[in-house]
N, C-alpha and C. Protein backbone atom coordinates (compact mmCIF):
# COMPACT_ATOMS: atom_id res chain seq x y z
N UNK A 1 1.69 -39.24 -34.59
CA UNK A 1 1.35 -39.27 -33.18
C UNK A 1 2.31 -38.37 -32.41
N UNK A 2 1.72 -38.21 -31.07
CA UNK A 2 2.57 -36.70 -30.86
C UNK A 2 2.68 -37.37 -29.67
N UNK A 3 3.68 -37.18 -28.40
CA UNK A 3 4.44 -37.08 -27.27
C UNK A 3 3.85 -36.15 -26.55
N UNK A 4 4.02 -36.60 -24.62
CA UNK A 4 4.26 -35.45 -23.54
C UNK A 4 5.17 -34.08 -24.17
N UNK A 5 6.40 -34.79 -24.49
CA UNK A 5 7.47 -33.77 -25.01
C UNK A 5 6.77 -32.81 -26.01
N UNK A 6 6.08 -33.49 -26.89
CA UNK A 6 5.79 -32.85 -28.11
C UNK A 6 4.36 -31.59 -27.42
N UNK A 7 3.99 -31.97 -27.21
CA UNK A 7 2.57 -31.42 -26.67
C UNK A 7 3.30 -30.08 -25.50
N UNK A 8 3.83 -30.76 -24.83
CA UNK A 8 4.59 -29.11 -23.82
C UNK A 8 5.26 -28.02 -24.72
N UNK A 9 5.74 -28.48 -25.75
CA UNK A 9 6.75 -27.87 -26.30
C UNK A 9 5.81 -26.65 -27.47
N UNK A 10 4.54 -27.56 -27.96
CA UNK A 10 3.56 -26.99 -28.88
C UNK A 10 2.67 -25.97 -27.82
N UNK A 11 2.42 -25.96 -26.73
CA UNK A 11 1.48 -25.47 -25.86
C UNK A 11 2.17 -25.01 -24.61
N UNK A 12 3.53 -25.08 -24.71
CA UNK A 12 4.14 -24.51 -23.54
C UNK A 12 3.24 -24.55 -22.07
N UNK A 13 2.85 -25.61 -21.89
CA UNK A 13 2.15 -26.31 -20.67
C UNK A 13 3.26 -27.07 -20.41
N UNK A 14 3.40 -27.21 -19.36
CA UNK A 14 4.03 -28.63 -18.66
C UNK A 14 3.74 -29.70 -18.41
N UNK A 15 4.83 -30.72 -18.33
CA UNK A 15 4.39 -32.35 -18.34
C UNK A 15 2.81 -32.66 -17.05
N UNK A 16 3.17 -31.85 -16.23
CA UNK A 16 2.39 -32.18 -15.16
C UNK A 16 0.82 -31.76 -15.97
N UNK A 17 1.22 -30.50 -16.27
CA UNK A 17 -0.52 -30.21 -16.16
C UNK A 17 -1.35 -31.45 -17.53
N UNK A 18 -0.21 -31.61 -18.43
CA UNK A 18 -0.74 -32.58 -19.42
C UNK A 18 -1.26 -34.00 -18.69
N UNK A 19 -0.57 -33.91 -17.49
CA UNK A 19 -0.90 -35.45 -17.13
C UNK A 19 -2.37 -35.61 -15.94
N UNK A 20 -1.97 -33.87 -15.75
CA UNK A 20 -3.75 -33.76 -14.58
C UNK A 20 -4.71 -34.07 -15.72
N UNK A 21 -4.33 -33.41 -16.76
CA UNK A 21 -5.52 -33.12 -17.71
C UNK A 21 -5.88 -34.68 -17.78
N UNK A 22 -5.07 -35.72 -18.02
CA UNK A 22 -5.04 -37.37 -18.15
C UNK A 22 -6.06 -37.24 -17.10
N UNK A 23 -5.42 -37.36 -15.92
CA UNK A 23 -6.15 -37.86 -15.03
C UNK A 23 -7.64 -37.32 -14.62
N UNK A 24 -8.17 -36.16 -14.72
CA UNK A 24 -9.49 -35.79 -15.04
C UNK A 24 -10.37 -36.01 -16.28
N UNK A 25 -9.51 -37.01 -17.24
CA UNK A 25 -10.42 -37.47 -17.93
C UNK A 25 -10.36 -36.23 -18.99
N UNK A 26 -9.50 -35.30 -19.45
CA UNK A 26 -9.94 -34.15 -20.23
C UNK A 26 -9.16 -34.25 -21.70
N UNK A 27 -8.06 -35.07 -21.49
CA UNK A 27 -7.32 -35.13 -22.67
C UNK A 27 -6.40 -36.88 -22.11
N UNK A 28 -6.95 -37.73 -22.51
CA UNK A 28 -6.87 -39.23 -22.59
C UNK A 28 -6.05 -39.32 -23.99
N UNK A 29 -4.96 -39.71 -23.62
CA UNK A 29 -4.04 -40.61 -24.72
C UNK A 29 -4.55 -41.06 -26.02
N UNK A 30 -4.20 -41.13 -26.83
CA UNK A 30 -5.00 -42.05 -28.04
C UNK A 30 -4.80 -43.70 -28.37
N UNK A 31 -3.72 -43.80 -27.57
CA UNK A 31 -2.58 -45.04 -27.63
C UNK A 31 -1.49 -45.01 -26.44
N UNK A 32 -0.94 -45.89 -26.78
CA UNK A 32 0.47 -46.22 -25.37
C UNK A 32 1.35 -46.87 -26.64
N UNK A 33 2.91 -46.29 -26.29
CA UNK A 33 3.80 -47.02 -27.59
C UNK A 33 4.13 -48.02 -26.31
N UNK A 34 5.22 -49.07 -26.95
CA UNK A 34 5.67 -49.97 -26.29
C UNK A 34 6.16 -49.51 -25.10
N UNK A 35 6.90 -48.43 -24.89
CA UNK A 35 7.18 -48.22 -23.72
C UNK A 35 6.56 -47.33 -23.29
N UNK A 36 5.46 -47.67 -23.28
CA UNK A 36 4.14 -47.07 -22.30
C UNK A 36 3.83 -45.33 -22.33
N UNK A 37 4.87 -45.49 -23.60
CA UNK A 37 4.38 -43.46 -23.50
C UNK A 37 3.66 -43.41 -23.73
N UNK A 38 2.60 -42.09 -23.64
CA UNK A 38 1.15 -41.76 -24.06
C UNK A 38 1.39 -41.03 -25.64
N UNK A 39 0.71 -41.45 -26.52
CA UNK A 39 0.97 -41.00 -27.87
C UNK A 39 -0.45 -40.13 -27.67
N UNK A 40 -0.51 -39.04 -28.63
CA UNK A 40 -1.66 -38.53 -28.64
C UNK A 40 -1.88 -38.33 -30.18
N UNK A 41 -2.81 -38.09 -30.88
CA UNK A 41 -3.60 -37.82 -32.34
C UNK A 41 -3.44 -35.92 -32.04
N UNK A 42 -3.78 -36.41 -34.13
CA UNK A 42 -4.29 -35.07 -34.26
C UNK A 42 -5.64 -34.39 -33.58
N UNK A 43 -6.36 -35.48 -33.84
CA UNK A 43 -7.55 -34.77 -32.73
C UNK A 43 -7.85 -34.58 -31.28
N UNK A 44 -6.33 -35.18 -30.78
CA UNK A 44 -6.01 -35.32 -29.18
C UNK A 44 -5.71 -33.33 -29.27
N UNK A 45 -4.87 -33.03 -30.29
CA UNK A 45 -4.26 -32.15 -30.65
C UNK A 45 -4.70 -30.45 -30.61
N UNK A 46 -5.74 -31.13 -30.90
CA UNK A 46 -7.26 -30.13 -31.18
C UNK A 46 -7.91 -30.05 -30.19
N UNK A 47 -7.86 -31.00 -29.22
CA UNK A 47 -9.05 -31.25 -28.60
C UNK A 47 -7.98 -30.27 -27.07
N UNK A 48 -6.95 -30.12 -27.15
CA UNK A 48 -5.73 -29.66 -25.79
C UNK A 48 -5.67 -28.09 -26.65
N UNK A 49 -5.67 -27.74 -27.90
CA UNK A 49 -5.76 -26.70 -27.96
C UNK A 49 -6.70 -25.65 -27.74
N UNK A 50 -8.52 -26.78 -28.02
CA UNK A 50 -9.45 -26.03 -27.13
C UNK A 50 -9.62 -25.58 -26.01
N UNK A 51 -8.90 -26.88 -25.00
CA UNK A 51 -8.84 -27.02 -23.51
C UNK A 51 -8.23 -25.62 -23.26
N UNK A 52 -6.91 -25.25 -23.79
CA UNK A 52 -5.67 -24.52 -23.68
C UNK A 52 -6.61 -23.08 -23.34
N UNK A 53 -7.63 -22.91 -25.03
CA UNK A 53 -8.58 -21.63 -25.07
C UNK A 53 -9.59 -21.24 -24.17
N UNK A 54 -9.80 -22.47 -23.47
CA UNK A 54 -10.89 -22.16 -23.07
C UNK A 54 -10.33 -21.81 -21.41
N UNK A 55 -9.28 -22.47 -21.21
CA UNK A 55 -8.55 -22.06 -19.57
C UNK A 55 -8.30 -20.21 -19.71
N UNK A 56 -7.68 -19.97 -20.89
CA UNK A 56 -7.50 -19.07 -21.28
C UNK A 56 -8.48 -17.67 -21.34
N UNK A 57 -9.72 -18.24 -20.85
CA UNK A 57 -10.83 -17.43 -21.26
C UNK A 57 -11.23 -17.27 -19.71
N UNK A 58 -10.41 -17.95 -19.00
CA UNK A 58 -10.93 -18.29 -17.59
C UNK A 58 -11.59 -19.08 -17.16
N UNK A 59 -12.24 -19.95 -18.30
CA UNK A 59 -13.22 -21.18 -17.58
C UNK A 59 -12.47 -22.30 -16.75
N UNK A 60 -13.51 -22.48 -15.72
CA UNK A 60 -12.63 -23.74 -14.89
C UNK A 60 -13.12 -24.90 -15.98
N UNK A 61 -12.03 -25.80 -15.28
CA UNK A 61 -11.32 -27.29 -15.66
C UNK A 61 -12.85 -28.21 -15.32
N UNK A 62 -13.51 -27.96 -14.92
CA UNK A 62 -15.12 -28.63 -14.66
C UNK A 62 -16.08 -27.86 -15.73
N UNK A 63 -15.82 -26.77 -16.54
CA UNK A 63 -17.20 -26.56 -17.20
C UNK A 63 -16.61 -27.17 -18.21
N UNK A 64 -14.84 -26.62 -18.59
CA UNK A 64 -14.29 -27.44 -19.71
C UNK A 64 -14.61 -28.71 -20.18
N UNK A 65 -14.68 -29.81 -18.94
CA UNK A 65 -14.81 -30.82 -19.38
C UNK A 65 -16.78 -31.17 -19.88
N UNK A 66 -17.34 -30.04 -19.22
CA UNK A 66 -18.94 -29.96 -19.64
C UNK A 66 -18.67 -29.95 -21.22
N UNK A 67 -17.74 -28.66 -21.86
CA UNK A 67 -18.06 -27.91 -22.89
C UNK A 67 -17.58 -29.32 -23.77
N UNK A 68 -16.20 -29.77 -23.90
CA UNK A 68 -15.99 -30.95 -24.67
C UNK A 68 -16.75 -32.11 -24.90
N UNK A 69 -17.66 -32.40 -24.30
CA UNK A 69 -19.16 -33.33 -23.87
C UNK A 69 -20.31 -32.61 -24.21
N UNK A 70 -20.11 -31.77 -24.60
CA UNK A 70 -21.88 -31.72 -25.45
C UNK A 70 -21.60 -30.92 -26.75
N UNK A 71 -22.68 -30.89 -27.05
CA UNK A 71 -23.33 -30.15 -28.17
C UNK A 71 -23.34 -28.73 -28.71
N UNK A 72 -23.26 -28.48 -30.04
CA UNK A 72 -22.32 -26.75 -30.17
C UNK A 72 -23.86 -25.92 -29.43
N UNK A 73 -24.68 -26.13 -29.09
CA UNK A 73 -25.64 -25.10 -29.02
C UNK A 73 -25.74 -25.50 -27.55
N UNK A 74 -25.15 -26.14 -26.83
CA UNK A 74 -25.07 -26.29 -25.11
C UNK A 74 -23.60 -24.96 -25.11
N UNK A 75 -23.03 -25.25 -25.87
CA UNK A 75 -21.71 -24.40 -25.40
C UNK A 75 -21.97 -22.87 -25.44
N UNK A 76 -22.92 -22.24 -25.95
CA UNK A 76 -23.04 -20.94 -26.24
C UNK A 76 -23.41 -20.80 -24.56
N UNK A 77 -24.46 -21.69 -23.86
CA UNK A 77 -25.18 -21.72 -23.06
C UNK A 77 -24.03 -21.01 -21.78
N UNK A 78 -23.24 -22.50 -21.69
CA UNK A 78 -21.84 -21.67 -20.60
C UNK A 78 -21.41 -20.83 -21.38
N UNK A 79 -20.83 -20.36 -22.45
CA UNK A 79 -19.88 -19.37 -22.36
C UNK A 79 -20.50 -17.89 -22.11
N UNK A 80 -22.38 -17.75 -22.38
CA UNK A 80 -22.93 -16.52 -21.82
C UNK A 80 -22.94 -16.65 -20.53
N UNK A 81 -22.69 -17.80 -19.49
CA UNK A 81 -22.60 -17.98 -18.30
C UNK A 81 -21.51 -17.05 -17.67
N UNK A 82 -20.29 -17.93 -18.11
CA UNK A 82 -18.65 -16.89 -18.00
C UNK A 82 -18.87 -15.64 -18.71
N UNK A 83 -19.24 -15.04 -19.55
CA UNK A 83 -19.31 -14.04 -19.88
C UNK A 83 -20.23 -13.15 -19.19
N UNK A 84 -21.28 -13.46 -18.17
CA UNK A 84 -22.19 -12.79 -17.36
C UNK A 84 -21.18 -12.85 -15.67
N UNK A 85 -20.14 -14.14 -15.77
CA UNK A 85 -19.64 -13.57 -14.44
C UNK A 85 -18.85 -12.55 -14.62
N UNK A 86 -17.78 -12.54 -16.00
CA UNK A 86 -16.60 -11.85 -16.13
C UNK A 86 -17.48 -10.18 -15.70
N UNK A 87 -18.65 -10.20 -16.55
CA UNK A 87 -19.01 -8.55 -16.29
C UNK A 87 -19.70 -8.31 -14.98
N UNK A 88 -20.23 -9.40 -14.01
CA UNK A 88 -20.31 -8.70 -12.41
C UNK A 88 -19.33 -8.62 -11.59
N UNK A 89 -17.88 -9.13 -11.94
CA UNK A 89 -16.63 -9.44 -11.72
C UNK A 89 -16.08 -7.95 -12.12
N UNK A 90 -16.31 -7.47 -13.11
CA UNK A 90 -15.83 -6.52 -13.70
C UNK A 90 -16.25 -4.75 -12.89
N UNK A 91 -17.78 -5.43 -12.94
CA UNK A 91 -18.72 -4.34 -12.18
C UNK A 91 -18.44 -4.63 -10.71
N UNK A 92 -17.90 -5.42 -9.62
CA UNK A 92 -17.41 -5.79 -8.51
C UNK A 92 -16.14 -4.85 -8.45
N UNK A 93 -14.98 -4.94 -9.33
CA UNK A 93 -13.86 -3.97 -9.42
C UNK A 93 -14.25 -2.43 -9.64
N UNK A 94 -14.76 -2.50 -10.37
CA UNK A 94 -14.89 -0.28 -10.59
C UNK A 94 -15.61 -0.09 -9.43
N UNK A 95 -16.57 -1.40 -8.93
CA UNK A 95 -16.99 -0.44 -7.52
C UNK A 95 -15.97 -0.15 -6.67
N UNK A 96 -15.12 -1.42 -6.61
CA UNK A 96 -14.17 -1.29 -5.41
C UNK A 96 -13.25 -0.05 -6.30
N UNK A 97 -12.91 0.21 -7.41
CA UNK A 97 -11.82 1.29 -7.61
C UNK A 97 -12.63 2.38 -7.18
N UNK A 98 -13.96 2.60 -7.62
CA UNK A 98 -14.50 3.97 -7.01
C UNK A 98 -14.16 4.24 -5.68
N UNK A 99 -14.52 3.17 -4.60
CA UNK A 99 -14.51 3.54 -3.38
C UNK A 99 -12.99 3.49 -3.15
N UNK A 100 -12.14 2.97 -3.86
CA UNK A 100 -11.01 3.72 -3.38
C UNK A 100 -10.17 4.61 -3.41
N UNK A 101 -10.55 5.18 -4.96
CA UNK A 101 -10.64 6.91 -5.32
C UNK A 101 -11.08 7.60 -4.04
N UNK A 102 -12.54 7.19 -3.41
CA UNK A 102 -13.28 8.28 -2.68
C UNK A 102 -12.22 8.17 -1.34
N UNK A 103 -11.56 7.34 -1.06
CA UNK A 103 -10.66 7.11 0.20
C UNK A 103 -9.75 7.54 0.08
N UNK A 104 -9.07 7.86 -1.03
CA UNK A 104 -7.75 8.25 -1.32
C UNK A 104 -8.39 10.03 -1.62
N UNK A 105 -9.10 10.03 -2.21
CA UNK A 105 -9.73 11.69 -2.16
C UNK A 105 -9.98 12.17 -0.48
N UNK A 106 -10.27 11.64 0.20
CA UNK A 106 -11.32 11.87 1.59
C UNK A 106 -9.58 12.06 2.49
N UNK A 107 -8.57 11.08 2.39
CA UNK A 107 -7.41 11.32 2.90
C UNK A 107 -6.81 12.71 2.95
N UNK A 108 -6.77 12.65 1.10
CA UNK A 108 -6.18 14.44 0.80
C UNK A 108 -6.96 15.11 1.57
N UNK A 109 -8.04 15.47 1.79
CA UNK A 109 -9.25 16.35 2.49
C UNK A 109 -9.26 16.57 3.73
N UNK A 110 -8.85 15.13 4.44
CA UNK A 110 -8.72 15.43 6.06
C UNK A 110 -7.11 15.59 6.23
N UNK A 111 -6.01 15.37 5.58
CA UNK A 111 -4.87 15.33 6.20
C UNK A 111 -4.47 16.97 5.91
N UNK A 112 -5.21 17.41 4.64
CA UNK A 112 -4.80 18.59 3.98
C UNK A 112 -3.44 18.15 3.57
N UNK A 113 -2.80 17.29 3.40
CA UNK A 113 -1.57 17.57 3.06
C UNK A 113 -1.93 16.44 1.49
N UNK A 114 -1.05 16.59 0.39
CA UNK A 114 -0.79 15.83 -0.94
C UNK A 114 -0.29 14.65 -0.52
N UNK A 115 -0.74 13.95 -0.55
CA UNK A 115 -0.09 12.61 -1.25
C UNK A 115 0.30 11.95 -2.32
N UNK A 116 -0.36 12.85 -3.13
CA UNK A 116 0.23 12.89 -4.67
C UNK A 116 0.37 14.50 -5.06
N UNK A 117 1.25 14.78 -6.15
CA UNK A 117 0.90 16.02 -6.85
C UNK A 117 0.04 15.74 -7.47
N UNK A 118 -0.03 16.40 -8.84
CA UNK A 118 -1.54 16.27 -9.93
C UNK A 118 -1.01 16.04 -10.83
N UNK A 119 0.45 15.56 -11.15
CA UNK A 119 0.88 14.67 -11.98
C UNK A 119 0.82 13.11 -11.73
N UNK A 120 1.20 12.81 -10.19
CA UNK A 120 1.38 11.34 -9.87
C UNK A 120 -0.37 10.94 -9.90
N UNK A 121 -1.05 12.05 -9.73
CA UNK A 121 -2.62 11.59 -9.07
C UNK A 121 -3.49 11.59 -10.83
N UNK A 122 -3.21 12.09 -11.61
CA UNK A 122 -3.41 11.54 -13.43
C UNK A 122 -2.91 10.58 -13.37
N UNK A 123 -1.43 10.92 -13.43
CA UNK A 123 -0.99 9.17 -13.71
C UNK A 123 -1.74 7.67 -13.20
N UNK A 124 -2.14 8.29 -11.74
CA UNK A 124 -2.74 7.00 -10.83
C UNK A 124 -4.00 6.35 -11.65
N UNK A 125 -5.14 8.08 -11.62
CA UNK A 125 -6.19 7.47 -12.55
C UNK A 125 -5.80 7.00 -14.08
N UNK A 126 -4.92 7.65 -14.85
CA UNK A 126 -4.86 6.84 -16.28
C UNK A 126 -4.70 5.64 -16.04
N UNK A 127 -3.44 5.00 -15.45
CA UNK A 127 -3.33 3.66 -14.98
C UNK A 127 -4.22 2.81 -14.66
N UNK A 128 -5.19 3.58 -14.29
CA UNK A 128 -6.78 2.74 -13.47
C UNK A 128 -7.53 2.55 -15.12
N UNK A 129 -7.78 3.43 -15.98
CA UNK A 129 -8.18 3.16 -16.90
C UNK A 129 -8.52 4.38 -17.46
N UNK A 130 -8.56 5.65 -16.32
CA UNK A 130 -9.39 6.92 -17.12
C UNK A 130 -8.94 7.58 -17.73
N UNK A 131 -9.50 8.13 -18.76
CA UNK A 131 -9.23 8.57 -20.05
C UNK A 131 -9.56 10.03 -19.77
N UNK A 132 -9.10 10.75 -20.52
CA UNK A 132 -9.38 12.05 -20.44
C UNK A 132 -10.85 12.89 -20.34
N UNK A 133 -11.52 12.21 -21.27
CA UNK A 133 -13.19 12.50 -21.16
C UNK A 133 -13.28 11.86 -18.92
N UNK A 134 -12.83 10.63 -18.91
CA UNK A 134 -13.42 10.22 -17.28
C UNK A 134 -12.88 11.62 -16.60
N UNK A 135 -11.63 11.47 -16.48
CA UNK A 135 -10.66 12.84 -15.70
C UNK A 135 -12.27 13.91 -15.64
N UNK A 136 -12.22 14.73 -16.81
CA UNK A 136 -13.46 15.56 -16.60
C UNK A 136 -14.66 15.45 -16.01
N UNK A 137 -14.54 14.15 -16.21
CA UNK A 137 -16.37 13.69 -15.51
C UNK A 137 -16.20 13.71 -14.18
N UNK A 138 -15.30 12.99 -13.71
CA UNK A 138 -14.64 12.52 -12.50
C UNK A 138 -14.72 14.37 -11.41
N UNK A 139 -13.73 14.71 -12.09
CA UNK A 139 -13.91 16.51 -11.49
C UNK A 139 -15.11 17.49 -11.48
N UNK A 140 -15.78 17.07 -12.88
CA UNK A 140 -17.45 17.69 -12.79
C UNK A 140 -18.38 17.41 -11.65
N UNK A 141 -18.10 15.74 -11.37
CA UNK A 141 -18.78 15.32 -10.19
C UNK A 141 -18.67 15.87 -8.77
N UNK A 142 -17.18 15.60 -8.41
CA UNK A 142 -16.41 16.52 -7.22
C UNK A 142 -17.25 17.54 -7.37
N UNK A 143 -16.80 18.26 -8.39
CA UNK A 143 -16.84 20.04 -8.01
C UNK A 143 -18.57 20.30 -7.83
N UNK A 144 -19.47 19.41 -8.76
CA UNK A 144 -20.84 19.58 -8.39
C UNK A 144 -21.47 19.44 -7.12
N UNK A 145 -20.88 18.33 -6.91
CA UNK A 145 -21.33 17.55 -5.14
C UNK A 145 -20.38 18.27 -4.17
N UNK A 146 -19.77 19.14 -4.06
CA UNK A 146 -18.65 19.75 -2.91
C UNK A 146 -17.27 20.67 -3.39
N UNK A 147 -17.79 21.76 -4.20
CA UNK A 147 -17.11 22.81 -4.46
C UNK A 147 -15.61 23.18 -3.94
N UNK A 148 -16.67 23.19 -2.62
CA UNK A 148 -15.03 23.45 -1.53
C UNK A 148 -14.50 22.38 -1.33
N UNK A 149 -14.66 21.32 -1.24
CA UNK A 149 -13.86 20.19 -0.86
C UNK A 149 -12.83 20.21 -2.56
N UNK A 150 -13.81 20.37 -3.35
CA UNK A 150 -13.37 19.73 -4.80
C UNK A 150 -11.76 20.96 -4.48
N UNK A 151 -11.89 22.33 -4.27
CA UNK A 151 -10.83 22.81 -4.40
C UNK A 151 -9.74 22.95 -3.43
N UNK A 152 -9.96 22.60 -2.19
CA UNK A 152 -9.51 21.70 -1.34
C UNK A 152 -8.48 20.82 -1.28
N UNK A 153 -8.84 19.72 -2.71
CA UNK A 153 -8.56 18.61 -2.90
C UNK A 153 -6.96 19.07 -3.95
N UNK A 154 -7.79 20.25 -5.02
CA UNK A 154 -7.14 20.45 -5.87
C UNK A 154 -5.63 21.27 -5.31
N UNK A 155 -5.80 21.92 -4.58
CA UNK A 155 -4.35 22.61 -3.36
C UNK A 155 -3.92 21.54 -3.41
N UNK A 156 -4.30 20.82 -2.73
CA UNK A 156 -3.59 19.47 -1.95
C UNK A 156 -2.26 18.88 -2.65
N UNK A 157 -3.23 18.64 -4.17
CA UNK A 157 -2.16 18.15 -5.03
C UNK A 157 -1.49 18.99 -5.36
N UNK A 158 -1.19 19.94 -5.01
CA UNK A 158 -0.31 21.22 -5.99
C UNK A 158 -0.69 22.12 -6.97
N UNK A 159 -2.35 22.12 -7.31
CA UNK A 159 -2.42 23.02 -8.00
C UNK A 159 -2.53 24.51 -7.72
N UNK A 160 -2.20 25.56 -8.79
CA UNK A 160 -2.29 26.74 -8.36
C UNK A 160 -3.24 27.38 -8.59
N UNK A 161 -3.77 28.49 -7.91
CA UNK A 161 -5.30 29.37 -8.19
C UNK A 161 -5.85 29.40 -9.51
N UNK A 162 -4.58 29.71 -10.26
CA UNK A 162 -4.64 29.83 -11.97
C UNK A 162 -4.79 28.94 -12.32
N UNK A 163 -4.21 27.43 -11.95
CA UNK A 163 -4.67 26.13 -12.73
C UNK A 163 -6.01 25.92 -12.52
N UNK A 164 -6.39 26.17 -10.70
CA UNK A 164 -7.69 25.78 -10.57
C UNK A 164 -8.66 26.27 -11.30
N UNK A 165 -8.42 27.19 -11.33
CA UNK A 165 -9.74 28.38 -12.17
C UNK A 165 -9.70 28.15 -13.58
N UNK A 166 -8.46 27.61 -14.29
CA UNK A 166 -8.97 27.40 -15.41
C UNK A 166 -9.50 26.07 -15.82
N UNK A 167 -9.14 25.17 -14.73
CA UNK A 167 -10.16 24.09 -14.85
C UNK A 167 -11.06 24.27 -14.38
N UNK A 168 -12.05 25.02 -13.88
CA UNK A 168 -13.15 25.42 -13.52
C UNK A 168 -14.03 25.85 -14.38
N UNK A 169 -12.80 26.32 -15.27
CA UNK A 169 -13.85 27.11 -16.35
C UNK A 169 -14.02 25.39 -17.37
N UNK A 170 -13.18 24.89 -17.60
CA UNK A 170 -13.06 23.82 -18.51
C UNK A 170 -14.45 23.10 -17.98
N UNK A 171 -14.50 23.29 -17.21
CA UNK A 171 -15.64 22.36 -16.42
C UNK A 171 -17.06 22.27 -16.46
N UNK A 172 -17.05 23.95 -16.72
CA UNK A 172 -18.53 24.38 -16.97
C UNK A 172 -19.11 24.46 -18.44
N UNK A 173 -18.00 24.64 -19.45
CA UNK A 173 -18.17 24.17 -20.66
C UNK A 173 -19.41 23.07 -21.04
């Protein structure tokens, strides 16, 4: 039988959240020793390491306690649920990063002045996620939809005639 102590220490959770989990009914004691500690089982054991996975996955503490209460072919049911929010959640962010590329592009354009060079402004997009193939796509687009702005943009950051032009050519490739 395993302990509060034992259980924080295995799951690096804290006493508290072990004891919300009590009190919502999600992970119930198996026993009480004489002095009223909560002992828990191996299958208490199992049953806090699912909990653990499934917080972990992002599900709230209400589908959790759905998923431990039914049946393995109900559970596929929520987890394509969370898995259909995570990706409009996902598709919610690249919109918002697009539009804030186009704000942070539209800045350089009207201030004329850099706010980044074209080292800090890679770095910004790698950080965001883009990869070298995006970088290209990303500039194909610019330069298709607004030539002059696209080179415009590219001054701004510091590039020189010669850099521009030979990414120009890279471009049309």
């Amino acid at each position: 039988m395993y302990t509060i102590r034992d259980l924080v220490q295995e799951f690096k959770l804290s006493r508290s959240t072990i004891l919300y989990y009590d009190k919502l009914g999600l992970l119930k004691p198996s026993e009480r020793a004489e002095n009223n500690y909560r002992l828990y089982s191996d299958e208490d054991l199992e049953k806090l390491r699912n909990i653990v996975m499934y917080r972990e996955a992002g599900i709230s503490l209400k589908e959790i306690s759905k998923l431990l209460n039914i049946d393995k072919t109900q559970v596929s049911d929520i987890l394509i649920h969370r898995l259909k929010r995570i990706q409009n959640n996902i598709s919610a962010l690249k919109k918002q990063e697009k539009m804030a590329l186009e704000f942070l592009k539209e800045e350089v354009l009207i201030s004329n002045k850099a706010l980044f060079d074209n080292h800090t402004w890679t770095e910004l997009l790698s950080s965001l996620g883009f990869n070298e193939e995006d970088l290209i796509l990303w500039h194909q687009e610019f330069e298709k939809n607004s030539p002059e702005d696209h080179e415009a943009f590219l001054k701004a950051i510091g590039m020189s005639n010669t850099h521009i032009k030979k990414l120009r050519m890279q471009l049309i490739k």
